[in-house]
Every structure is written in structure tokens, then in C-alpha cells.
PDB file of N, CA and C in Angstrom:
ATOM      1  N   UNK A   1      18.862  42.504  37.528  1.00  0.00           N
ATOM      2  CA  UNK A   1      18.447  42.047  38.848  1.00  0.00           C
ATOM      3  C   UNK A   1      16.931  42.127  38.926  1.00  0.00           C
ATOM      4  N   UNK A   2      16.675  41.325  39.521  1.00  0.00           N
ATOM      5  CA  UNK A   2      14.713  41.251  39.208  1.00  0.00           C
ATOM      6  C   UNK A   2      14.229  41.738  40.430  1.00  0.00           C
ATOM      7  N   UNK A   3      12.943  42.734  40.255  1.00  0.00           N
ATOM      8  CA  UNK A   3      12.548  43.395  41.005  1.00  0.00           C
ATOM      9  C   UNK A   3      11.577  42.829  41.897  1.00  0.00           C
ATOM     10  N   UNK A   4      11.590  43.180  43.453  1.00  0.00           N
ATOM     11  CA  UNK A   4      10.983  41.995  44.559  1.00  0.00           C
ATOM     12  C   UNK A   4       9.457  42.754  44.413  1.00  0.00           C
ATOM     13  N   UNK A   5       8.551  41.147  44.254  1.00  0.00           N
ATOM     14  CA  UNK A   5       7.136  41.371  43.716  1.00  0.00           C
ATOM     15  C   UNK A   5       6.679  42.093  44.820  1.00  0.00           C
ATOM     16  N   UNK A   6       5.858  43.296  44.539  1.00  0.00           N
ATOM     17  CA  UNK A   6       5.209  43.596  45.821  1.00  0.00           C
ATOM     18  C   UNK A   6       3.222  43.880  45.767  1.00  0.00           C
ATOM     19  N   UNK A   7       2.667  43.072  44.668  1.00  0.00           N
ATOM     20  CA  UNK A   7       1.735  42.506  44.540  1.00  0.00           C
ATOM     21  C   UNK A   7       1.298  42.121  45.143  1.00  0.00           C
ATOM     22  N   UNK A   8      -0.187  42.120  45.796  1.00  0.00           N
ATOM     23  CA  UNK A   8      -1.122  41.304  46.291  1.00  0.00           C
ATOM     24  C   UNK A   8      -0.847  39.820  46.222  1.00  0.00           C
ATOM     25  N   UNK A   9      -0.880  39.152  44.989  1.00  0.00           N
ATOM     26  CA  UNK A   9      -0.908  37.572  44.991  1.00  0.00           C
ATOM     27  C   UNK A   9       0.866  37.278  45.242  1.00  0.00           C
ATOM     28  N   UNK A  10       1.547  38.406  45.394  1.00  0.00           N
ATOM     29  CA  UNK A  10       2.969  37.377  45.748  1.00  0.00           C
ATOM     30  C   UNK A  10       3.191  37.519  47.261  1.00  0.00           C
ATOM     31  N   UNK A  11       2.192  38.152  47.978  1.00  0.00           N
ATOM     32  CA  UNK A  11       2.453  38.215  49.491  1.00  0.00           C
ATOM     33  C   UNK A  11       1.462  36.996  49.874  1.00  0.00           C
ATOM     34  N   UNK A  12       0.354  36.810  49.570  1.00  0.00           N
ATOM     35  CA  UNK A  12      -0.619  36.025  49.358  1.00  0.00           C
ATOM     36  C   UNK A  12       0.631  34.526  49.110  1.00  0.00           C
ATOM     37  N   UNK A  13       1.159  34.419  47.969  1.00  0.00           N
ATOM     38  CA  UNK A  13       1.868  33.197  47.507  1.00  0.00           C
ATOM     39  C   UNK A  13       3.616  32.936  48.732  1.00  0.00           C
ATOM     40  N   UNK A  14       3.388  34.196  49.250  1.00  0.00           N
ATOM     41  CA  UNK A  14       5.030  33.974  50.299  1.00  0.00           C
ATOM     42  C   UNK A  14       4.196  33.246  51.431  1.00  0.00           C
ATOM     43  N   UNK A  15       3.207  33.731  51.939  1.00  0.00           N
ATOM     44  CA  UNK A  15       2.398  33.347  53.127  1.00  0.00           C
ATOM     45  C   UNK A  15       1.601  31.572  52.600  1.00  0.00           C
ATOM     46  N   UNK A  16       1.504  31.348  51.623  1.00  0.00           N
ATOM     47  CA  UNK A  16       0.947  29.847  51.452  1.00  0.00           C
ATOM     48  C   UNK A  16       2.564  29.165  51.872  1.00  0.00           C
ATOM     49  N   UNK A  17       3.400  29.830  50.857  1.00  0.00           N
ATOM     50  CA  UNK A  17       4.471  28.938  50.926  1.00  0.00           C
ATOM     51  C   UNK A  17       5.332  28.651  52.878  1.00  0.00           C
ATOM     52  N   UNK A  18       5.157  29.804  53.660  1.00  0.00           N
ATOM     53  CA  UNK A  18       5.198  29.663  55.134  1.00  0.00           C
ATOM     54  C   UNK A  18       4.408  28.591  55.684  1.00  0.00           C
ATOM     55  N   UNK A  19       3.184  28.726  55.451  1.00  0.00           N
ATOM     56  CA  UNK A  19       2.167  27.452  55.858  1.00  0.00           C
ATOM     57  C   UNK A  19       2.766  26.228  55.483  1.00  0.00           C
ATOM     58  N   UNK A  20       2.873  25.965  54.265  1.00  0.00           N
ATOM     59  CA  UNK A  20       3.295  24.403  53.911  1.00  0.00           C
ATOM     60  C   UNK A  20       4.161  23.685  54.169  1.00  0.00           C
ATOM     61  N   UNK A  21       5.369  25.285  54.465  1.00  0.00           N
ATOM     62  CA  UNK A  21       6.926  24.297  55.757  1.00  0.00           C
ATOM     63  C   UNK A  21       6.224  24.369  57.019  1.00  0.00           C
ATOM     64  N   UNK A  22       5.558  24.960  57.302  1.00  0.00           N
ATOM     65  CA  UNK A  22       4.503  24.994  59.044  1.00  0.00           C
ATOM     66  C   UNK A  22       4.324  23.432  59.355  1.00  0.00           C
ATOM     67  N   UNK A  23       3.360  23.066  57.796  1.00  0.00           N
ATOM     68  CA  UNK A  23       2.756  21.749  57.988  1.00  0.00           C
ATOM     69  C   UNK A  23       3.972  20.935  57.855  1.00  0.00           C
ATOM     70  N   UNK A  24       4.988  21.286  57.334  1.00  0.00           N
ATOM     71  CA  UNK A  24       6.021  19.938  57.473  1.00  0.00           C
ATOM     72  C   UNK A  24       6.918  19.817  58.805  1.00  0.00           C
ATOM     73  N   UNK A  25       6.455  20.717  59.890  1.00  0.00           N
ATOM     74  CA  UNK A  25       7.611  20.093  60.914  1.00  0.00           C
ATOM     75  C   UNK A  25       6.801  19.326  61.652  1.00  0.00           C
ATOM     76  N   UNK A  26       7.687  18.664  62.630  1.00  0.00           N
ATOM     77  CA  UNK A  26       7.134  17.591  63.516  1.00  0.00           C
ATOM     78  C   UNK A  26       7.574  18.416  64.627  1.00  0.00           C
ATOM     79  N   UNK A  27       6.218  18.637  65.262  1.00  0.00           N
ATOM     80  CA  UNK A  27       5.846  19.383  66.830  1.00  0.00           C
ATOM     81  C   UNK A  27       5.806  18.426  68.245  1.00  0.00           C
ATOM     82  N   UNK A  28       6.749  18.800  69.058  1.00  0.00           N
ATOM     83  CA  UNK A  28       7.193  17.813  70.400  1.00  0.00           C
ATOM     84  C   UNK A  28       5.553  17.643  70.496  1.00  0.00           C
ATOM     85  N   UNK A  29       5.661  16.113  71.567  1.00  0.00           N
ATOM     86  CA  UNK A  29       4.439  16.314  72.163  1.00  0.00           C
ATOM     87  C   UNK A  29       4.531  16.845  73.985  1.00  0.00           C
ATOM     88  N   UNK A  30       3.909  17.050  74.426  1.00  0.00           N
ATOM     89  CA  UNK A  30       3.402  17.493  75.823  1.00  0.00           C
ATOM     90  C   UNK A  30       4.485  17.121  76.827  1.00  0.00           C
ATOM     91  N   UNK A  31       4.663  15.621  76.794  1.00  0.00           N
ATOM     92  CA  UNK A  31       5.784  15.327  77.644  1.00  0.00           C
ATOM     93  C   UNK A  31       7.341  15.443  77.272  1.00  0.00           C
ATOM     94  N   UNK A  32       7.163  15.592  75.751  1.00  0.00           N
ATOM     95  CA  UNK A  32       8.770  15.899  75.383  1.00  0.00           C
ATOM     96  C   UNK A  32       9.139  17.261  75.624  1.00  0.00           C
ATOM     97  N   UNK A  33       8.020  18.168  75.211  1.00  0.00           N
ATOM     98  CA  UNK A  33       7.945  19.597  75.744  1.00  0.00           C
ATOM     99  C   UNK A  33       8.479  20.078  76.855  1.00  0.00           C
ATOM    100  N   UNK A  34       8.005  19.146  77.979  1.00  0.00           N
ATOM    101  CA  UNK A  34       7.787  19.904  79.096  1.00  0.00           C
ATOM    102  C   UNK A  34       9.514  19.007  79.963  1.00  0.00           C
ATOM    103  N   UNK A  35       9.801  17.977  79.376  1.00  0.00           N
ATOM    104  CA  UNK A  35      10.999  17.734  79.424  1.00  0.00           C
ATOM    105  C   UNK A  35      11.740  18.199  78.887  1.00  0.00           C
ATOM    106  N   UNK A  36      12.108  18.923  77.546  1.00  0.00           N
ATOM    107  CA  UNK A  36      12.875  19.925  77.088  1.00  0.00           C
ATOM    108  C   UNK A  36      13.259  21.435  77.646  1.00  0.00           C
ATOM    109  N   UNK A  37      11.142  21.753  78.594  1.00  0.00           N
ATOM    110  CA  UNK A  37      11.486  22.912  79.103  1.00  0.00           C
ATOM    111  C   UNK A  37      12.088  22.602  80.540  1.00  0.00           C
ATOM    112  N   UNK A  38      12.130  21.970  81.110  1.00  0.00           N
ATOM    113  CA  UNK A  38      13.018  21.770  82.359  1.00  0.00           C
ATOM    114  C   UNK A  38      14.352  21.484  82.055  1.00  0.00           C
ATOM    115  N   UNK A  39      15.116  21.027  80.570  1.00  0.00           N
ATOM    116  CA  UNK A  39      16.142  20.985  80.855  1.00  0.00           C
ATOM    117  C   UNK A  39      16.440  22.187  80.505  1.00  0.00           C
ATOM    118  N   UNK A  40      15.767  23.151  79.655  1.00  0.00           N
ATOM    119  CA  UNK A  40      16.639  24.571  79.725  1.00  0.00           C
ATOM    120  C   UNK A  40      16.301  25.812  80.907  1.00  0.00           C
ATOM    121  N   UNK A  41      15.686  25.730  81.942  1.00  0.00           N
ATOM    122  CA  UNK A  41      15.613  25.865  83.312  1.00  0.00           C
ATOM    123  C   UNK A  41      16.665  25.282  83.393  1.00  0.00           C
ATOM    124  N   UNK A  42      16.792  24.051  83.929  1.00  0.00           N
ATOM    125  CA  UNK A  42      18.234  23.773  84.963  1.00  0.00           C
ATOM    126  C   UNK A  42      19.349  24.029  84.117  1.00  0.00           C
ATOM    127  N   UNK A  43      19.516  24.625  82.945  1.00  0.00           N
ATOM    128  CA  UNK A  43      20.762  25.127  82.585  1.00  0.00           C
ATOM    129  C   UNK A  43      21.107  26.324  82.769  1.00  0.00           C
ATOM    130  N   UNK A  44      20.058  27.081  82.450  1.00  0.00           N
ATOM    131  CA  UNK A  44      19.972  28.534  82.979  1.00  0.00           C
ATOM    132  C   UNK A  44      20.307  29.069  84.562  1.00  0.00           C
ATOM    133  N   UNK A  45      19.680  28.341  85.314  1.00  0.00           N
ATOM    134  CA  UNK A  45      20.042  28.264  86.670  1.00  0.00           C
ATOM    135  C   UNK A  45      21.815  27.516  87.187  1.00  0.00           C
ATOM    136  N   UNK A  46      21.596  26.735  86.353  1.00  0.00           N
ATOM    137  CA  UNK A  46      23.271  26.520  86.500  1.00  0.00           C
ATOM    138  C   UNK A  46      24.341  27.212  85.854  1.00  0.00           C
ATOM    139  N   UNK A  47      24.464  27.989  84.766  1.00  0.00           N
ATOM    140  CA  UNK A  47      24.914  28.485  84.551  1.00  0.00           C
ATOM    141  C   UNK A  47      24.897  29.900  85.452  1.00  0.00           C
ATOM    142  N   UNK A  48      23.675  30.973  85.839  1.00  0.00           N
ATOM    143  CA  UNK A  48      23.562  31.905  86.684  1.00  0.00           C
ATOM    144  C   UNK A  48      24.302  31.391  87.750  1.00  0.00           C
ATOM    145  N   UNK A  49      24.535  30.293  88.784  1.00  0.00           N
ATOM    146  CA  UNK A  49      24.921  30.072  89.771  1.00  0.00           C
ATOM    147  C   UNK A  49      26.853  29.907  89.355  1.00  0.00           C
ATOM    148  N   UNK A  50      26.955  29.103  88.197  1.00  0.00           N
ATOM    149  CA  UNK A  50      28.266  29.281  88.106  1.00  0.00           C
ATOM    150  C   UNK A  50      28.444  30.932  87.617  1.00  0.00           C
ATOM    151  N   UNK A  51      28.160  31.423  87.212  1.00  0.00           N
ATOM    152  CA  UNK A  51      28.631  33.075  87.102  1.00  0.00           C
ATOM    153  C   UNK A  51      28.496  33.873  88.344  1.00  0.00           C
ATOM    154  N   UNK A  52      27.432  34.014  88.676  1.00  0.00           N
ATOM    155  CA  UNK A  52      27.289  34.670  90.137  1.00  0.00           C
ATOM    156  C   UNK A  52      28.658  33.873  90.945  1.00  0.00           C
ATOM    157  N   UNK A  53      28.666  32.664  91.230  1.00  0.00           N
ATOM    158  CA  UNK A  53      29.661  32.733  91.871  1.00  0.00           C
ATOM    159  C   UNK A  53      31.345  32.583  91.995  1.00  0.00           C
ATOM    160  N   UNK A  54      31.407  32.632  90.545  1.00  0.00           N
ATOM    161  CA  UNK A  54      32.676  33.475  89.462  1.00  0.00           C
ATOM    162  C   UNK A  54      33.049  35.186  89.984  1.00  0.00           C
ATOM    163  N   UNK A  55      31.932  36.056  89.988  1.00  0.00           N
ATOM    164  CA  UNK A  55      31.872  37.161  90.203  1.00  0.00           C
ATOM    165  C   UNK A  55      31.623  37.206  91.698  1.00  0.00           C
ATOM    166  N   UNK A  56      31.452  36.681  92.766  1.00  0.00           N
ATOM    167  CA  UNK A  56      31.545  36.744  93.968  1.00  0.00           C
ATOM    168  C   UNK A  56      33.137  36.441  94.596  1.00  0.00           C
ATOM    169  N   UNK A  57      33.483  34.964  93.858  1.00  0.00           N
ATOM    170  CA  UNK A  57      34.905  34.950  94.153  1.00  0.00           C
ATOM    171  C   UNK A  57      35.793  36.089  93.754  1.00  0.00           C
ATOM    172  N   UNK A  58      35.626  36.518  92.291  1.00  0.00           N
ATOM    173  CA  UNK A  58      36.462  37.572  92.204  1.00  0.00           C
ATOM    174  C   UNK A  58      36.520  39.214  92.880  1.00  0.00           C
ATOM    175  N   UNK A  59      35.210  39.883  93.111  1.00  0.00           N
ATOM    176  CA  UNK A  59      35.094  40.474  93.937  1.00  0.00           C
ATOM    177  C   UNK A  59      36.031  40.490  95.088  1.00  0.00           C
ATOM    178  N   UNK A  60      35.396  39.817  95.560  1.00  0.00           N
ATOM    179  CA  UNK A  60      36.464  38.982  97.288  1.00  0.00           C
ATOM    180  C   UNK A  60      38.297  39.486  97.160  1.00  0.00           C
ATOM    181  N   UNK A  61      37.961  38.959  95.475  1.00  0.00           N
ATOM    182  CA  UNK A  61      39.622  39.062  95.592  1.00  0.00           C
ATOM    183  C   UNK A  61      40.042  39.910  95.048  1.00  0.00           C
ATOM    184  N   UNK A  62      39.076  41.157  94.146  1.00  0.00           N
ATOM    185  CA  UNK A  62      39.741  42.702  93.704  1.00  0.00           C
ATOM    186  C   UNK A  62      39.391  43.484  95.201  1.00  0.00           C
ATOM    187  N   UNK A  63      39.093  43.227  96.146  1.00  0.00           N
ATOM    188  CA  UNK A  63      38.294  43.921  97.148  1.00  0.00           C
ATOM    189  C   UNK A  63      39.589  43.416  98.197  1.00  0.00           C
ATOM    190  N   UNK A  64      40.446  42.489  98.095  1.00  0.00           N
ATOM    191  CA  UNK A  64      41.474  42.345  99.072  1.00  0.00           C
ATOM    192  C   UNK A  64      42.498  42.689  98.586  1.00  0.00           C
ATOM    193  N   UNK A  65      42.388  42.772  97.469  1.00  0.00           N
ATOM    194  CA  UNK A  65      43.620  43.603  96.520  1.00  0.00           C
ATOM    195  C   UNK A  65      43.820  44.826  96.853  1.00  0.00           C
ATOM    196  N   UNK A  66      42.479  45.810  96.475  1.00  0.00           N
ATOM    197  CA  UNK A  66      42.980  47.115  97.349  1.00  0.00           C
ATOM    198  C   UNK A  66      42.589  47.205  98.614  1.00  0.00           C
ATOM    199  N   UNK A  67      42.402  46.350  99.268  1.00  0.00           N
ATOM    200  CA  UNK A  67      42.241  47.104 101.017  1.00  0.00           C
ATOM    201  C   UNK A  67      43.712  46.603 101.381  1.00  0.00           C
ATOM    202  N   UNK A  68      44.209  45.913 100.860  1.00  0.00           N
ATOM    203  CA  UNK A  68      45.518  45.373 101.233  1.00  0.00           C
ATOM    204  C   UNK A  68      46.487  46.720 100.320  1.00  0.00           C
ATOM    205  N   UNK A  69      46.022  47.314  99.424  1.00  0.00           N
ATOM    206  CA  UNK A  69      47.451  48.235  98.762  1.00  0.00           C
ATOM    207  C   UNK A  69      47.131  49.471  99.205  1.00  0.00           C
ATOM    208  N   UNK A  70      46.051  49.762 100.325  1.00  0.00           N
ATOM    209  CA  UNK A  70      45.462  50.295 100.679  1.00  0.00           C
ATOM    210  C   UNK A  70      46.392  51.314 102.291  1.00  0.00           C
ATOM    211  N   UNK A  71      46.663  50.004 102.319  1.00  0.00           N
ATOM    212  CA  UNK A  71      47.099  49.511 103.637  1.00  0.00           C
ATOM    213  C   UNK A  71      48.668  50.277 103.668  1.00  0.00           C
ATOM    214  N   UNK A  72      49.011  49.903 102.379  1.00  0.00           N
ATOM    215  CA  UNK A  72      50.232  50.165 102.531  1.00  0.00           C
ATOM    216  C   UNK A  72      50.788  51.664 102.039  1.00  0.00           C
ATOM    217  N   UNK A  73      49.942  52.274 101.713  1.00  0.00           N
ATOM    218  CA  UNK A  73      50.451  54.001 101.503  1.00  0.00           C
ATOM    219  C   UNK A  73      50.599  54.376 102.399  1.00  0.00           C
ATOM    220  N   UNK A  74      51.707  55.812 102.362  1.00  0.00           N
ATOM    221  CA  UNK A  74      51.697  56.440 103.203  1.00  0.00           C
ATOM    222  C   UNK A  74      50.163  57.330 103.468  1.00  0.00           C
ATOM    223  N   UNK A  75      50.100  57.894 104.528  1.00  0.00           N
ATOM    224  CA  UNK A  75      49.125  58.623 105.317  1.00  0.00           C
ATOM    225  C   UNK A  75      49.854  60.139 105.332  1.00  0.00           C
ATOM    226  N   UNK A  76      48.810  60.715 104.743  1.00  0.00           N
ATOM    227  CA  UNK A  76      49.399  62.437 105.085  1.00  0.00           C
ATOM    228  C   UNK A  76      48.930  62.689 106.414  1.00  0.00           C
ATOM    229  N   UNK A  77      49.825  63.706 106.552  1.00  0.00           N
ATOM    230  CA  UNK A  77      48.808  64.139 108.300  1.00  0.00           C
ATOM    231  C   UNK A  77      48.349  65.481 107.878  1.00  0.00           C
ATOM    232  N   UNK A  78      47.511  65.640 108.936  1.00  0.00           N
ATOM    233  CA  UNK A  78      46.399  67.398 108.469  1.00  0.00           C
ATOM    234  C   UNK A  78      47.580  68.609 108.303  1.00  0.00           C
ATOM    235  N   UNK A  79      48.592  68.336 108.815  1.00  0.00           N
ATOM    236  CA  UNK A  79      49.299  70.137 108.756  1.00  0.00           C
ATOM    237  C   UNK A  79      49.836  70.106 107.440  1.00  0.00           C
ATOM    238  N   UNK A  80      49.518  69.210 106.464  1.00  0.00           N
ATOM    239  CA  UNK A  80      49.393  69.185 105.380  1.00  0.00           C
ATOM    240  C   UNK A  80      48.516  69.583 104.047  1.00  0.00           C
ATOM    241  N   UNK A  81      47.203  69.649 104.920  1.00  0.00           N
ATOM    242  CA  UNK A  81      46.055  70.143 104.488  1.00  0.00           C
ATOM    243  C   UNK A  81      46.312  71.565 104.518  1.00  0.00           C
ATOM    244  N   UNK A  82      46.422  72.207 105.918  1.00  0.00           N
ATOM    245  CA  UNK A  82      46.513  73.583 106.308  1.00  0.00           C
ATOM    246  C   UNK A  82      47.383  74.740 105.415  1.00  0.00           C
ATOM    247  N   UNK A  83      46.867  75.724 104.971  1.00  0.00           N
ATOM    248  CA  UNK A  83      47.900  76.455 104.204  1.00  0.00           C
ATOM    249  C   UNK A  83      49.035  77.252 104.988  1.00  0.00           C
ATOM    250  N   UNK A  84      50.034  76.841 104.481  1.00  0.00           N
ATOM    251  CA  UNK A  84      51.597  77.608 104.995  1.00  0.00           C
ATOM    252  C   UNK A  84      51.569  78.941 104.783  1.00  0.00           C
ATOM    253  N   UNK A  85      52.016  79.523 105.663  1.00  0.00           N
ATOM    254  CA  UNK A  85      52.746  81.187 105.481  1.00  0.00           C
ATOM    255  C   UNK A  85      53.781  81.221 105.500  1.00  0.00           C
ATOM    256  N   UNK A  86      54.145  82.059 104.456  1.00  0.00           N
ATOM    257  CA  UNK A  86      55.442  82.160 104.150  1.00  0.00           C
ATOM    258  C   UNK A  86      56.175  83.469 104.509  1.00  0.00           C
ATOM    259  N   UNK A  87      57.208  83.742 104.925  1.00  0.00           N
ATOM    260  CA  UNK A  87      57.919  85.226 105.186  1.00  0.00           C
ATOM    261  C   UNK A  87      58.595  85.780 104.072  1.00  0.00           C
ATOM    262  N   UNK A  88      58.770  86.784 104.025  1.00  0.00           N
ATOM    263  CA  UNK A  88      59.585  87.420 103.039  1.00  0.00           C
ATOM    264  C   UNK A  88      60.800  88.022 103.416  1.00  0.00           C
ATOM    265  N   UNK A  89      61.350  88.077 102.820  1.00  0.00           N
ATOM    266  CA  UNK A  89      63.656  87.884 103.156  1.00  0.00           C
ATOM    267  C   UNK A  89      63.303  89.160 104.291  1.00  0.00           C
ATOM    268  N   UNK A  90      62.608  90.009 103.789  1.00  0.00           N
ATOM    269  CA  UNK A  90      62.686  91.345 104.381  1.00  0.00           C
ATOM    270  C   UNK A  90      61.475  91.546 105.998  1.00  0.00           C
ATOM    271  N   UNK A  91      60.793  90.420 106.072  1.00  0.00           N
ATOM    272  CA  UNK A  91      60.264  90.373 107.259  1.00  0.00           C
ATOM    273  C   UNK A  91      60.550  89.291 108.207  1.00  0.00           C
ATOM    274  N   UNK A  92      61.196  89.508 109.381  1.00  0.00           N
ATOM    275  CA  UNK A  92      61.420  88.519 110.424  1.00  0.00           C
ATOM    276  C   UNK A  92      60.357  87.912 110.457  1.00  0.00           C
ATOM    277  N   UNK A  93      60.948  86.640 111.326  1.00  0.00           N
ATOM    278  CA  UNK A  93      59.767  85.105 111.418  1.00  0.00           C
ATOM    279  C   UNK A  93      58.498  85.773 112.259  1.00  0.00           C
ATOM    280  N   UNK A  94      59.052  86.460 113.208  1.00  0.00           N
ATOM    281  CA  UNK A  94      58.494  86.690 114.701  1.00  0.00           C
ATOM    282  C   UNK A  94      57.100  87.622 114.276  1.00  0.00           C
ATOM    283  N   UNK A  95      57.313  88.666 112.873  1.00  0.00           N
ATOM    284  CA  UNK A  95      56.104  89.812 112.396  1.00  0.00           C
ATOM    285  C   UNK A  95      55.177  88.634 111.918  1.00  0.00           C
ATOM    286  N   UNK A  96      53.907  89.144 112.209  1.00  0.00           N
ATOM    287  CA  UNK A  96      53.006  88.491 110.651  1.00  0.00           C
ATOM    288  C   UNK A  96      52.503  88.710 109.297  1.00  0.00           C
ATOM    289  N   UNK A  97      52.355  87.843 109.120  1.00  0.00           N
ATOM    290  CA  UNK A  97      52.432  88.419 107.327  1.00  0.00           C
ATOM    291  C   UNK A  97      51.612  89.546 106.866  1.00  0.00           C
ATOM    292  N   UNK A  98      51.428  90.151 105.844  1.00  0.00           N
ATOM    293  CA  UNK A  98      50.265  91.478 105.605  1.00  0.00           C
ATOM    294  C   UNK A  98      49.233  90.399 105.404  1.00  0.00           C
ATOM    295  N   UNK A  99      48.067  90.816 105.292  1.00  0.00           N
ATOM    296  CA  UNK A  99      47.017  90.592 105.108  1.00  0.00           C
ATOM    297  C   UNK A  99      46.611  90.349 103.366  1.00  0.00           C
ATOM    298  N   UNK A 100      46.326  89.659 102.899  1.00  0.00           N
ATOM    299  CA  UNK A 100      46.012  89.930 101.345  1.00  0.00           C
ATOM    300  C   UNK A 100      44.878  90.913 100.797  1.00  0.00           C
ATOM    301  N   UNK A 101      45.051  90.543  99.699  1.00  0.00           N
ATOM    302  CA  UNK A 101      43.828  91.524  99.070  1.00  0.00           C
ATOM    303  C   UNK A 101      42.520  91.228  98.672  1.00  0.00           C
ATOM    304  N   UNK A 102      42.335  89.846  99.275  1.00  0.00           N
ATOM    305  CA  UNK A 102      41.336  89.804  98.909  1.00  0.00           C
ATOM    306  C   UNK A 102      40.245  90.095 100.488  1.00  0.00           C
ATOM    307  N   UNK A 103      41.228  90.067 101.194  1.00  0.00           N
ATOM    308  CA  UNK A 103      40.193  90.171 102.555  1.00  0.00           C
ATOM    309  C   UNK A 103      39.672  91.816 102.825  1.00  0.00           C
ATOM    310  N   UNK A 104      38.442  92.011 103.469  1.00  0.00           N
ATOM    311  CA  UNK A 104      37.955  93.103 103.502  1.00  0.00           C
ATOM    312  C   UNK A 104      39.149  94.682 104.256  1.00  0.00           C
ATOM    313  N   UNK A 105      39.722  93.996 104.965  1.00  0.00           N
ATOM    314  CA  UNK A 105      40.540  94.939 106.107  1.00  0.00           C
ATOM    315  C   UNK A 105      41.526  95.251 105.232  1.00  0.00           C
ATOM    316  N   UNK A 106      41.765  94.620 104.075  1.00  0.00           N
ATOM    317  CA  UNK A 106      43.272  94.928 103.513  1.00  0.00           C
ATOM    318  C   UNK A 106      42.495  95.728 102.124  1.00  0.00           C
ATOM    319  N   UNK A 107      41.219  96.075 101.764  1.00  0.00           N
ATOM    320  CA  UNK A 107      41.325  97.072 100.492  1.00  0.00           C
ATOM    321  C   UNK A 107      41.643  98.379 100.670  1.00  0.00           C
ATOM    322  N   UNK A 108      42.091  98.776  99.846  1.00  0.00           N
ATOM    323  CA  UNK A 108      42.430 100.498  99.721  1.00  0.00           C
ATOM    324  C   UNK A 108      41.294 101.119  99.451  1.00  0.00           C
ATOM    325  N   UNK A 109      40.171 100.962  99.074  1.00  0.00           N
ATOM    326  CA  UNK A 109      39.212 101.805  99.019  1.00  0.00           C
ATOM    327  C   UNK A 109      38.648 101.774 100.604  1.00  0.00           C
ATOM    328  N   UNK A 110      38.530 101.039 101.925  1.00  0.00           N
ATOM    329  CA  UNK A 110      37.908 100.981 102.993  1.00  0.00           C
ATOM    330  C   UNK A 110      38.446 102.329 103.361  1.00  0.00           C
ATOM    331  N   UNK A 111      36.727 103.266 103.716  1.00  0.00           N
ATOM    332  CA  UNK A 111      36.889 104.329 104.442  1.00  0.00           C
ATOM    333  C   UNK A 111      36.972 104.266 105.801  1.00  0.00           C
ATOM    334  N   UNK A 112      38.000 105.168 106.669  1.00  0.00           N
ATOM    335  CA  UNK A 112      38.385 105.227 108.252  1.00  0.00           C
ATOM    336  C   UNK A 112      36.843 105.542 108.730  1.00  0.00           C
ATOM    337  N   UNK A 113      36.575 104.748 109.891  1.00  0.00           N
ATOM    338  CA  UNK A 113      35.833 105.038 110.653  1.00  0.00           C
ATOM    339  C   UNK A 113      35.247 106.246 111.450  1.00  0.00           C
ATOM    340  N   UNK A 114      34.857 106.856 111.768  1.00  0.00           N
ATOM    341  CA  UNK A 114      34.778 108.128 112.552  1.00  0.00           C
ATOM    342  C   UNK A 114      34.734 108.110 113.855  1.00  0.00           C
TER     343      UNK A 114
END
């Protein structure tokens, strides 16, 4: 496999050889230019307008999708939120429950007052 020249005269000889396809293309003139650049403006813009409003229609319609499935769940109500107390076999409904342990009034180390 032959090793890529990295010589002075073969960077020198890559860069003539760039120039000489340079000189062989044929360059728009002014008015073909400037008619070429307006037609890729109005494609660009037409295309943005058909996407934008691709993605506006669909919006519309993932956005009525769920306000509409939205619609249709049930609703909890708050005494649902609220935590339940529960009794134990051995305490009537009517007592209230002990106090837990994590609250200050219920540790065993709290010394009696004087």
C-alpha cells in the first residue's frame, strides 16, 4: 500500500491540481444567482410553513386527546388524601387512638413537669 506523500511539493502539487478543476467550472452569472437564491428562500419558507403547520394541527389534536381522556377519569375526593385511623379489636370506636412515637408527648424518656 503506498504511503500518502506528505512533502512539501505534493501539498504544493494537490493545491495546483484544486485550482485547475476551480478553473474548469462554469460560475452562474448575477442574475442566474440571484434567481437561484430566491428560489431556495421560497422553498425554505414553504416548507417551514408546511411543517409548522403540520405540528400546529397535530398539537390541537394530541391536546384534545387528553383534555378529552382527561375528562373522563374518575376524581378522588380529599378524604382520600387525609390519613385514616384505625382501631384496634381491643379499643372501642368511641376511645382515641394512642398517640405514636414519633410525636413529642408520646416518648418515654419525657420528664413530668413539676
Amino acid at each position: 500500500m503506498p504511503r500518502p506523500r506528505t512533502d512539501r511539493a505534493g501539498l504544493v502539487e494537490y493545491f495546483r491540481g484544486v485550482w485547475d478543476e476551480l478553473k474548469k467550472v462554469v460560475w452562474p452569472g448575477r442574475e442566474e444567482l440571484l434567481r437561484m437564491t430566491g428560489i431556495v428562500v421560497a422553498t425554505v419558507v414553504l416548507f417551514a410553513l408546511l411543517i409548522g403547520g403540520a405540528d400546529y394541527i397535530l398539537s390541537l389534536g394530541v391536546r384534545q386527546l387528553y383534555t378529552t381522556s382527561g375528562s373522563t377519569t374518575t376524581t378522588t375526593s380529599n378524604s382520600n388524601l387525609v390519613p385514616q385511623t384505625t382501631t384496634s379489636p381491643t379499643q372501642s370506636p368511641t376511645q382515641a387512638p394512642a398517640t405514636s412515637a414519633a410525636s413529642p408527648q408520646a416518648s418515654s424518656h419525657a420528664t413530668p413537669l413539676p
